[in-house]
N, C-alpha and C. Protein backbone atom coordinates (compact mmCIF):
# COMPACT_ATOMS: atom_id res chain seq x y z
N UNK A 1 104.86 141.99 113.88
CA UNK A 1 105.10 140.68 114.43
C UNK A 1 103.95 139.73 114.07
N UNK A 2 102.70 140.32 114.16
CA UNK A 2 101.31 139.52 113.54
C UNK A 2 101.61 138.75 112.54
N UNK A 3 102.22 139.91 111.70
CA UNK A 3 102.20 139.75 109.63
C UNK A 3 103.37 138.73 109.58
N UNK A 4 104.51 138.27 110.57
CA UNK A 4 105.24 137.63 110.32
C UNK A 4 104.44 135.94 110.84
N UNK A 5 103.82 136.11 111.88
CA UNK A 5 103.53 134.78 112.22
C UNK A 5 102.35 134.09 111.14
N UNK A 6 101.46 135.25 110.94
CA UNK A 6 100.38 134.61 110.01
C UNK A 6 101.13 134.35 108.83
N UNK A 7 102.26 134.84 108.21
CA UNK A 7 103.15 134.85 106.78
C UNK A 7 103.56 133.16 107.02
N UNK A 8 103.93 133.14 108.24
CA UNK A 8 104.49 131.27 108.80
C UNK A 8 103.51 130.22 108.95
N UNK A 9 102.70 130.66 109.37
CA UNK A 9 101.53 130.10 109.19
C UNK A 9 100.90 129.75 107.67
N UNK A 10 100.82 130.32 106.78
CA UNK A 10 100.45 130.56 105.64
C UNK A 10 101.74 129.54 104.97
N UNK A 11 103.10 129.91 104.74
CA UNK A 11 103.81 129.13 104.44
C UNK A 11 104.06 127.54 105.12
N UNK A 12 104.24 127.49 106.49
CA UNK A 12 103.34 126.00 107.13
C UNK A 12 102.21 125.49 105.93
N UNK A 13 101.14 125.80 106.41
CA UNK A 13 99.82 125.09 105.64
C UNK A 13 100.65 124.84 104.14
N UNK A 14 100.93 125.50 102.95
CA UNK A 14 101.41 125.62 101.74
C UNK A 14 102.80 124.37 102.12
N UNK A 15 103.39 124.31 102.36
CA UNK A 15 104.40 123.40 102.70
C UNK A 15 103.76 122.02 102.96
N UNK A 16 103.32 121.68 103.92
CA UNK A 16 102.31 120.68 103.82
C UNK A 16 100.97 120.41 103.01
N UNK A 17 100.54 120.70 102.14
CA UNK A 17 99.90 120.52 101.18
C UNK A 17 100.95 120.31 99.76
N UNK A 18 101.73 120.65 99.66
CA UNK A 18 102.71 120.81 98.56
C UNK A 18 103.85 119.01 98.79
N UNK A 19 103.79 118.77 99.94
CA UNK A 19 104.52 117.60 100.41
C UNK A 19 103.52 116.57 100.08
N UNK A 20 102.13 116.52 100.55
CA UNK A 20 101.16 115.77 100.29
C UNK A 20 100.47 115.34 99.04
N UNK A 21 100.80 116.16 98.40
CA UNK A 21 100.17 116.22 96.79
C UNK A 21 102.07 115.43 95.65
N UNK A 22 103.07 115.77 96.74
CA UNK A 22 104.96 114.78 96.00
C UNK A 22 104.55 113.21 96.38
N UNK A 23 103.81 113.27 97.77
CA UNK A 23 103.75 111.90 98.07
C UNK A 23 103.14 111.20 97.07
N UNK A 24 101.75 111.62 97.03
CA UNK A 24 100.38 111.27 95.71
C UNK A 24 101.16 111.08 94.77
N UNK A 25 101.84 112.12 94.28
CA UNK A 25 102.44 111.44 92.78
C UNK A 25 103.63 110.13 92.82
N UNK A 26 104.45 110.35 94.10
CA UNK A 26 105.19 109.46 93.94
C UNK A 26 104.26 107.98 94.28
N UNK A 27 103.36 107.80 94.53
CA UNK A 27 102.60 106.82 95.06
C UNK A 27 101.87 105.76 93.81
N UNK A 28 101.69 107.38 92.57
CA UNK A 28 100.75 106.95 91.36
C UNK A 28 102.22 106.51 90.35
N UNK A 29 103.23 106.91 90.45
CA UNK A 29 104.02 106.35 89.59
C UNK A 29 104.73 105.30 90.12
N UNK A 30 104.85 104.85 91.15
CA UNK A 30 105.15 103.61 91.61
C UNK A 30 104.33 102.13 91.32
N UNK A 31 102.98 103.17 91.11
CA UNK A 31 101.97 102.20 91.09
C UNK A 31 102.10 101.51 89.26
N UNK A 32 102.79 102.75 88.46
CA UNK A 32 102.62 102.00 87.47
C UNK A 32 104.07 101.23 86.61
N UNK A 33 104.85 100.83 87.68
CA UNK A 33 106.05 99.73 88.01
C UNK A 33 105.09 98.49 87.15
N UNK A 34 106.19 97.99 86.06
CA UNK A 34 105.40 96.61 85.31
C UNK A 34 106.43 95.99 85.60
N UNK A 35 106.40 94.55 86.53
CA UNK A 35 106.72 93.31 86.39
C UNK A 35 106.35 91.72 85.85
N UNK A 36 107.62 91.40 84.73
CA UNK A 36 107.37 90.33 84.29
C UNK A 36 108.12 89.40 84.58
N UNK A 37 107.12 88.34 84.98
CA UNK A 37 107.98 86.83 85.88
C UNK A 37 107.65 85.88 84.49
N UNK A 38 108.95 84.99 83.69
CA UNK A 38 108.61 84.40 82.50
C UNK A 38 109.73 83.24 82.98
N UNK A 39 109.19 82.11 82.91
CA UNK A 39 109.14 80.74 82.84
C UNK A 39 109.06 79.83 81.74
N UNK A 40 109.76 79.11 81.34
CA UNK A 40 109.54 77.77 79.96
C UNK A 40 108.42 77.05 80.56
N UNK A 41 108.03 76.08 80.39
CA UNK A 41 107.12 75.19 80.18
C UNK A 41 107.66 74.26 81.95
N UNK A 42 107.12 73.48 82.01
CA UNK A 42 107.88 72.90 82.84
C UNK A 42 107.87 71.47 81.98
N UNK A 43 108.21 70.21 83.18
CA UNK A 43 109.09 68.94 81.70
C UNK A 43 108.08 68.36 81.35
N UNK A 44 107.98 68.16 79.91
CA UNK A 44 106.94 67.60 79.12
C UNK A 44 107.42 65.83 78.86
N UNK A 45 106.13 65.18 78.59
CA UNK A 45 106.36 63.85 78.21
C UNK A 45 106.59 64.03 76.68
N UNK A 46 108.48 63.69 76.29
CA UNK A 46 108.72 63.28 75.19
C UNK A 46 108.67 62.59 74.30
N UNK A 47 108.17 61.42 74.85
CA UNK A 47 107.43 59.86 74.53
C UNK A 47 106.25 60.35 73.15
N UNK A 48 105.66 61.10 73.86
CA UNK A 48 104.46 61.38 72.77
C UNK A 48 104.92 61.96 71.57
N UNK A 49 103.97 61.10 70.63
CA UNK A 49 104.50 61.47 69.01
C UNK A 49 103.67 62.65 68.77
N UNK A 50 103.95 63.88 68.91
CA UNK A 50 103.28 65.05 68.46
C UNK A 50 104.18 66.38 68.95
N UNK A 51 103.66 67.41 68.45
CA UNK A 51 104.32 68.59 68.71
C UNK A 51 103.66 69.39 70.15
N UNK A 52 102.77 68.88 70.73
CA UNK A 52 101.90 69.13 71.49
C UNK A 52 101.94 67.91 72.72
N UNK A 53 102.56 67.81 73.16
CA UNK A 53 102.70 66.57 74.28
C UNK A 53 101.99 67.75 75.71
N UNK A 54 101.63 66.22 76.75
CA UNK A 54 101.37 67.09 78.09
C UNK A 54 102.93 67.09 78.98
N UNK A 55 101.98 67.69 80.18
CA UNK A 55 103.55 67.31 81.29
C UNK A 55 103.64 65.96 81.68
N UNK A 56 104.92 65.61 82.15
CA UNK A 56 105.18 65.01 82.84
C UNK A 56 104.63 64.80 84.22
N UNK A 57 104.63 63.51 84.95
CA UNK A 57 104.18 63.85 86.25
C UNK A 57 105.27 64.76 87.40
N UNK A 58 106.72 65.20 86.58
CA UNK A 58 107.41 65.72 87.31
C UNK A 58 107.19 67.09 86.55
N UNK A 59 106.87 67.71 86.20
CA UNK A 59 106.33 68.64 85.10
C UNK A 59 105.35 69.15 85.70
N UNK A 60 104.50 68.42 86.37
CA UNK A 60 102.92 68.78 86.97
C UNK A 60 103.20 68.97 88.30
N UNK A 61 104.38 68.53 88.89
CA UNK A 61 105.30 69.02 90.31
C UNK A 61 105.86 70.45 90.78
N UNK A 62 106.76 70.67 89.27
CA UNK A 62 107.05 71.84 88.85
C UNK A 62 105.97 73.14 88.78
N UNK A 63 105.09 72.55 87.78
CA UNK A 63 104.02 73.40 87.91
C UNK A 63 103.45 73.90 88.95
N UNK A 64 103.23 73.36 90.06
CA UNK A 64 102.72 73.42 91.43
C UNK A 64 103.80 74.26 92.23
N UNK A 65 105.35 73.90 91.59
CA UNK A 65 106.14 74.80 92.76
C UNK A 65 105.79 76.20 92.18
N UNK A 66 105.78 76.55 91.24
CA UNK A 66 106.14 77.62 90.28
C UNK A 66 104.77 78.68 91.01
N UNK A 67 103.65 77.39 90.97
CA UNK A 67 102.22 78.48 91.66
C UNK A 67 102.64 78.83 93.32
N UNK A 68 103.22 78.13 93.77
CA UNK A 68 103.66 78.12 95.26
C UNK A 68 104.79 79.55 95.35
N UNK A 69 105.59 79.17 94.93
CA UNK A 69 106.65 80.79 94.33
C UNK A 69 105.83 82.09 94.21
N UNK A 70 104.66 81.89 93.29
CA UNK A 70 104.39 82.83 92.45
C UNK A 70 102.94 83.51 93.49
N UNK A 71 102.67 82.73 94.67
CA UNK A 71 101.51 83.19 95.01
C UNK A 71 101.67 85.19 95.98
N UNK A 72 102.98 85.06 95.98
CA UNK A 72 103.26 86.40 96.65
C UNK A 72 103.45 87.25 95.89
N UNK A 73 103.67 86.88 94.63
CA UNK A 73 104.04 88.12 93.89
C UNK A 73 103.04 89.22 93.39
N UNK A 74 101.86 89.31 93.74
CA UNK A 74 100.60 89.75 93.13
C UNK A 74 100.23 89.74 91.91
N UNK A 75 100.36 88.69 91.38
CA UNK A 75 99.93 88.52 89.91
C UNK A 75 98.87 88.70 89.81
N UNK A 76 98.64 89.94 88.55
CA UNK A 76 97.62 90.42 87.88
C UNK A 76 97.06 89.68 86.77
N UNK A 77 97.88 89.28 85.88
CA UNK A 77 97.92 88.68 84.54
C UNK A 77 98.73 87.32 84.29
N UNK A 78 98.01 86.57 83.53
CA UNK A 78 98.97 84.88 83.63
C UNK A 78 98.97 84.67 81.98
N UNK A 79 100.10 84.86 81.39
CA UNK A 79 99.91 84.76 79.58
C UNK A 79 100.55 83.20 79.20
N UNK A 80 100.20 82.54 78.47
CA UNK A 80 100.58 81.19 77.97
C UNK A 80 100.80 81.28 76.14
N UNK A 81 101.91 80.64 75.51
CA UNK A 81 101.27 80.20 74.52
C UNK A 81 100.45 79.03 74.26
N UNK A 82 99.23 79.06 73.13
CA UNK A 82 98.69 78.15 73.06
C UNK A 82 98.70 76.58 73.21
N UNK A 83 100.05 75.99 73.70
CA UNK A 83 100.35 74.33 73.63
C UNK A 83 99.94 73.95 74.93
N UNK A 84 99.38 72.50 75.26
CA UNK A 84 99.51 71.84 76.48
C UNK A 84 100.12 72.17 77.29
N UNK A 85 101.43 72.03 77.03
CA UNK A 85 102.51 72.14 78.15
C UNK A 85 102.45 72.89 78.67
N UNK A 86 102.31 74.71 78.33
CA UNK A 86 102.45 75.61 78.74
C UNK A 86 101.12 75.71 79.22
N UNK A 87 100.03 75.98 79.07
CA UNK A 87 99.00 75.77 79.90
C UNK A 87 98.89 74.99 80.77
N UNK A 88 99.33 74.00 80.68
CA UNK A 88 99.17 72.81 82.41
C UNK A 88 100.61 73.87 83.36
N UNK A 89 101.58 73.99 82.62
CA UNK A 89 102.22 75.00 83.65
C UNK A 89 102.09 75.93 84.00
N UNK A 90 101.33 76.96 83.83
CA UNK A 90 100.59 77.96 84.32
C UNK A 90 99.06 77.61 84.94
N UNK A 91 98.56 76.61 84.69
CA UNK A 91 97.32 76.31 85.60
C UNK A 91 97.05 76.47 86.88
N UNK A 92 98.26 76.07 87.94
CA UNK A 92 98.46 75.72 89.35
C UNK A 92 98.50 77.14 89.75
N UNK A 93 99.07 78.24 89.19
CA UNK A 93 99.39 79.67 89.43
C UNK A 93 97.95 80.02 89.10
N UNK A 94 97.18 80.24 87.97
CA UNK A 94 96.03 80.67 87.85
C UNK A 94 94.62 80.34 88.75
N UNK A 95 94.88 79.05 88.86
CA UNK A 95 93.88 78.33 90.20
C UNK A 95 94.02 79.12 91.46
N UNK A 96 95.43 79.03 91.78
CA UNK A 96 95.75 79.35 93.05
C UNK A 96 94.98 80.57 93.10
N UNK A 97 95.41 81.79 92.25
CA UNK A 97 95.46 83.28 92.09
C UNK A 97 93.42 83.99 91.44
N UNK A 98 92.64 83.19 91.12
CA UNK A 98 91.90 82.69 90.78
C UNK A 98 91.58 83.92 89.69
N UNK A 99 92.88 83.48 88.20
CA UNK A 99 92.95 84.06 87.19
C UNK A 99 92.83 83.48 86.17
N UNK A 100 92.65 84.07 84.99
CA UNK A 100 92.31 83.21 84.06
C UNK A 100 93.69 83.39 83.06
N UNK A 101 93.63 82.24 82.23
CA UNK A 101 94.82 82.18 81.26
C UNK A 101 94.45 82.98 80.01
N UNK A 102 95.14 83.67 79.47
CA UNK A 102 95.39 85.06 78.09
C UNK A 102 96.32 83.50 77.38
N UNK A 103 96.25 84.28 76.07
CA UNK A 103 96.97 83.40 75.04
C UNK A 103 97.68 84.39 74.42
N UNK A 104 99.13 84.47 74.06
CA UNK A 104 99.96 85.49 73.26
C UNK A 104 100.84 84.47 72.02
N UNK A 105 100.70 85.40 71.18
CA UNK A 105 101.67 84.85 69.91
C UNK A 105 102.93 85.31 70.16
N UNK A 106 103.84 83.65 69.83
CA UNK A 106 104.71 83.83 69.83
C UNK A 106 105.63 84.59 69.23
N UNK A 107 104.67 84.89 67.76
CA UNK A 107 105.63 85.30 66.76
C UNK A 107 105.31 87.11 66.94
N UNK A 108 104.77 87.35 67.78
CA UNK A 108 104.80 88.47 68.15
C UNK A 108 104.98 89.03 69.44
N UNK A 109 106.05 89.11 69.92
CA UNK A 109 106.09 89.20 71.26
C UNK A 109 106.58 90.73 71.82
N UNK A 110 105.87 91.26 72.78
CA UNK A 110 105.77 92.31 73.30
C UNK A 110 105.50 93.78 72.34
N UNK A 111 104.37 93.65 71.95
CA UNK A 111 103.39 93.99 71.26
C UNK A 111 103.59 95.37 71.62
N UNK A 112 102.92 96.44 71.05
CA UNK A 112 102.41 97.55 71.96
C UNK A 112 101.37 97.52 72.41
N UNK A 113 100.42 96.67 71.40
CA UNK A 113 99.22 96.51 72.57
C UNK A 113 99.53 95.15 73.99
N UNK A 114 100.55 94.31 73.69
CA UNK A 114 100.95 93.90 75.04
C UNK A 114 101.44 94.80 76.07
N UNK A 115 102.07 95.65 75.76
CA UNK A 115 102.72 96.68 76.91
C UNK A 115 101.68 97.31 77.63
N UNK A 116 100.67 97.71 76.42
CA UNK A 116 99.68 98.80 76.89
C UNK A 116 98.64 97.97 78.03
N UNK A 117 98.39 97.14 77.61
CA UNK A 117 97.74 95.74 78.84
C UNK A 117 97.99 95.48 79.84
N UNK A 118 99.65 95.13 80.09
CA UNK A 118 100.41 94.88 80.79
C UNK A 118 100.78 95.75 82.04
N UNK A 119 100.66 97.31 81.28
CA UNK A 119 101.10 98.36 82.03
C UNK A 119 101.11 98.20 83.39
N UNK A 120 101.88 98.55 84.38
CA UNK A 120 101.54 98.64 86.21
C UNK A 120 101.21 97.28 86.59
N UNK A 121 101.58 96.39 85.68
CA UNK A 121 100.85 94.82 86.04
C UNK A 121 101.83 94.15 86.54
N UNK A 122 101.60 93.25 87.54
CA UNK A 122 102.55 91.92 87.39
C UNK A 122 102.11 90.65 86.88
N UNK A 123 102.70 90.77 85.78
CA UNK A 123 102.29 89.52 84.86
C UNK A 123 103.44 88.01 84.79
N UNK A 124 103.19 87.09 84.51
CA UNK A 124 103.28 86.04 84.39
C UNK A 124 103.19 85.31 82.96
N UNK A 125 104.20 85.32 82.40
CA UNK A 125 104.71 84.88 80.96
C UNK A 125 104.75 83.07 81.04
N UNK A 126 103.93 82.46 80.15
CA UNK A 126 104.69 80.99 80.14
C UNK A 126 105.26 80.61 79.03
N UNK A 127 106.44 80.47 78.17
CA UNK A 127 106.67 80.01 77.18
C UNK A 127 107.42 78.98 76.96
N UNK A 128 108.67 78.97 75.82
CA UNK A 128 109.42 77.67 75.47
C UNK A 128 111.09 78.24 75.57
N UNK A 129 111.69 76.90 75.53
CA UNK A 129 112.93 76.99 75.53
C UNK A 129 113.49 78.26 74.60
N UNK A 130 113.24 78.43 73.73
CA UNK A 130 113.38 79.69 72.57
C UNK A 130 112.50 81.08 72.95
N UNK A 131 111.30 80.86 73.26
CA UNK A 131 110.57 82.00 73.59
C UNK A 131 110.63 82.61 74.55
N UNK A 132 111.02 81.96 75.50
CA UNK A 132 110.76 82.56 76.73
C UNK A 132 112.19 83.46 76.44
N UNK A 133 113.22 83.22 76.26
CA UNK A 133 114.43 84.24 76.29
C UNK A 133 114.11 85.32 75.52
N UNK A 134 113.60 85.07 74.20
CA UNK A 134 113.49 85.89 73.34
C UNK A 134 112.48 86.87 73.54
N UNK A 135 111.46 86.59 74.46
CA UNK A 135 110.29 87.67 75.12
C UNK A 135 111.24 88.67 76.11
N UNK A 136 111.82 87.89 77.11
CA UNK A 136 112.79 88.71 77.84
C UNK A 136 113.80 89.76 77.05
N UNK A 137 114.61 89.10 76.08
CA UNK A 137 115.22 89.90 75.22
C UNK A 137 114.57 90.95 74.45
N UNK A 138 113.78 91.22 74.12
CA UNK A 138 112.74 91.98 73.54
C UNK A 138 112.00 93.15 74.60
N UNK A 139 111.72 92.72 75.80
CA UNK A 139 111.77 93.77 76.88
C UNK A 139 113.02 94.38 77.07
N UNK A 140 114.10 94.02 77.33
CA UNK A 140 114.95 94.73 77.89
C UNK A 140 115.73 95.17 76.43
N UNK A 141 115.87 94.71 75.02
CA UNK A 141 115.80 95.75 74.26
C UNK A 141 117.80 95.21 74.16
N UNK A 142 117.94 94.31 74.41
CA UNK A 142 119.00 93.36 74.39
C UNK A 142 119.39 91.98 74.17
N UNK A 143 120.41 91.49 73.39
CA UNK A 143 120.49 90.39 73.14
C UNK A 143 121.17 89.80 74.26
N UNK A 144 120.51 89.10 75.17
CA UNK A 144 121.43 89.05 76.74
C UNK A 144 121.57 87.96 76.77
N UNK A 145 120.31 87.17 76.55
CA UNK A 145 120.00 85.56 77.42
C UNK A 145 119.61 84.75 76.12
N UNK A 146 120.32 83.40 76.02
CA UNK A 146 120.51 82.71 75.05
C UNK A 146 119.16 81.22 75.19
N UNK A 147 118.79 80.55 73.94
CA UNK A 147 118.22 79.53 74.69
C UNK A 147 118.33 79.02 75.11
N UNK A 148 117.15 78.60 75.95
CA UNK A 148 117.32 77.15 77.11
C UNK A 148 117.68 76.05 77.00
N UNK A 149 118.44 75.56 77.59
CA UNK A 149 118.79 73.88 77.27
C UNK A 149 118.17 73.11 77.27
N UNK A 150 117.88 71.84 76.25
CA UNK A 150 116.48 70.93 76.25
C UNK A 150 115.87 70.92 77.61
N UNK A 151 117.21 70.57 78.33
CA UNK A 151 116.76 69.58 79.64
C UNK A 151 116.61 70.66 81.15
N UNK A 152 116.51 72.02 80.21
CA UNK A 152 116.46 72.88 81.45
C UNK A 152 114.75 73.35 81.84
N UNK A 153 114.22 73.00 82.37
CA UNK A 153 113.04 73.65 83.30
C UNK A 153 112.68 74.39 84.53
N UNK A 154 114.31 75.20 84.79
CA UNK A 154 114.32 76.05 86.13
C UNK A 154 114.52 77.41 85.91
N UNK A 155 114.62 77.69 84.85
CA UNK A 155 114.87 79.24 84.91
C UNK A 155 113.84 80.52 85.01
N UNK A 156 114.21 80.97 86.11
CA UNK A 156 112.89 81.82 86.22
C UNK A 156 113.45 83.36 85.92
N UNK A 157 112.97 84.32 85.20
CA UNK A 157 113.33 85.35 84.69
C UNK A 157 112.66 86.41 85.08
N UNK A 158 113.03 87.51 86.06
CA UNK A 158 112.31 88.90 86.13
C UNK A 158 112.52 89.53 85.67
N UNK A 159 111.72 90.43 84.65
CA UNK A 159 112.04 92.05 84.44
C UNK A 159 111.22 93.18 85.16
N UNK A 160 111.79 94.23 85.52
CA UNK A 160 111.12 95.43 86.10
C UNK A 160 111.44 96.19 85.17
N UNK A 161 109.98 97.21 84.86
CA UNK A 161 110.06 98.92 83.85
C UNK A 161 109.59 99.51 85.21
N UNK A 162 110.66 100.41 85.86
CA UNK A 162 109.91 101.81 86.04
C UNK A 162 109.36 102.77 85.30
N UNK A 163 108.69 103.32 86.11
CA UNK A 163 108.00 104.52 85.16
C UNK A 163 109.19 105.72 84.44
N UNK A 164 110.09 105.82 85.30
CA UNK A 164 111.31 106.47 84.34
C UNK A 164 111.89 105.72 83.02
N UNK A 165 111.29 103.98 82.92
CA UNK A 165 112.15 104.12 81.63
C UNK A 165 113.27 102.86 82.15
N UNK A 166 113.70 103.08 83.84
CA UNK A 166 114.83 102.37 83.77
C UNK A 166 114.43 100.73 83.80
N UNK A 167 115.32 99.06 83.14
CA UNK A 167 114.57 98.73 83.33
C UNK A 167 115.68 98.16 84.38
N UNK A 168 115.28 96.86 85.07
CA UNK A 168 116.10 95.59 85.64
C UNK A 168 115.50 94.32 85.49
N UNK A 169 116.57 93.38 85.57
CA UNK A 169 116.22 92.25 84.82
C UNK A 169 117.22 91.02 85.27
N UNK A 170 116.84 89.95 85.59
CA UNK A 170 117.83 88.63 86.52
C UNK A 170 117.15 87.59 85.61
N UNK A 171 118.06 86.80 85.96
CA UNK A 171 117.82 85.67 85.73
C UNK A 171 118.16 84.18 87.00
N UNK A 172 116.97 83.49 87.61
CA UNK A 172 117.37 82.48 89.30
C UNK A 172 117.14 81.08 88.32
N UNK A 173 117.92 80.19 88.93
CA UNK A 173 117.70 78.78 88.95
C UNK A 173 117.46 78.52 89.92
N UNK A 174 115.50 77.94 90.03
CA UNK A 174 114.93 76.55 90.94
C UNK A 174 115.33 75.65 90.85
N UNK A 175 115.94 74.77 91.15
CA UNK A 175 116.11 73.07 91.14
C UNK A 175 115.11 72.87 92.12
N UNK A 176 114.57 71.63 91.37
CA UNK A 176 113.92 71.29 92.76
C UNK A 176 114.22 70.07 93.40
């Protein structure tokens, strides 16, 4: 009767150590869940003769909601391409979050050394009517989402990678 209780005992302790060490792992692969929140520009002044215009003062509104949205999401990382626009629209998010702006090529988008960076991150994409879909499309490894309409500046795009591989991916309209 001894040999049976200490045998329960023994299997107890081993049972709980064996549960504690499923939690740990499920804890470390959760942890390395990558979310990407990717945004166009917000509205630029068209007026200006260049390829490089700033925002608008409704543009610089936008920008501000987008940091207001974005302050819960735990952003790790804030990527821009190099133009005005997209930097004044990611500014209000980086201030807030007190991060600094990365620069990514367009013509290369989702890199392996972007992934490898990115990994377990929640990052923050800013691009253009064309790029921004085509970064999304390129994560999820599908031709899904088409470009943006000149006059569109609300589309906000998530993707999730679990660590299995699976991904998910939406697409919300802000109006503001």
């Amino acid at each position: 009767m001894k040999l049976k209780k200490i045998l329960f005992l023994f299997l107890t302790v081993l049972f709980i150590f064996s549960c504690k060490e499923n939690s740990k792992k499920d804890t470390d692969m959760a942890s390395e869940k990558t979310t990407y929140y990717l945004i166009r520009h917000a509205e630029k002044n068209k007026s200006q003769k260049t390829n490089d215009p700033i925002l608008l003062p409704m543009g610089k509104v936008r920008a501000n909601y987008w940091a207001d949205l974005l302050v819960d999401k735990n952003i790790d990382m804030i990527y821009s391409t190099d133009y005005k626009r997209t930097k004044q629209t990611a500014e209000p998010t980086a201030k807030k979050l007190g991060l600094k702006i990365k620069i990514y090529d367009a013509g290369n988008l989702y890199s392996e050394e972007f992934q490898e960076t990115t990994k377990g991150k929640n990052v923050l994409i800013v691009g253009h009517q064309d790029t921004t879909p085509k970064f999304v499309n390129k994560i999820i490894g599908e031709n899904k989402y088409p470009m943006i309409a000149d006059d569109n500046n609300t589309d906000f795009y998530t993707v999730t990678i679990f660590p299995d591989g699976k991904i998910e991916h939406n697409l919300t309209r802000y109006n503001l």
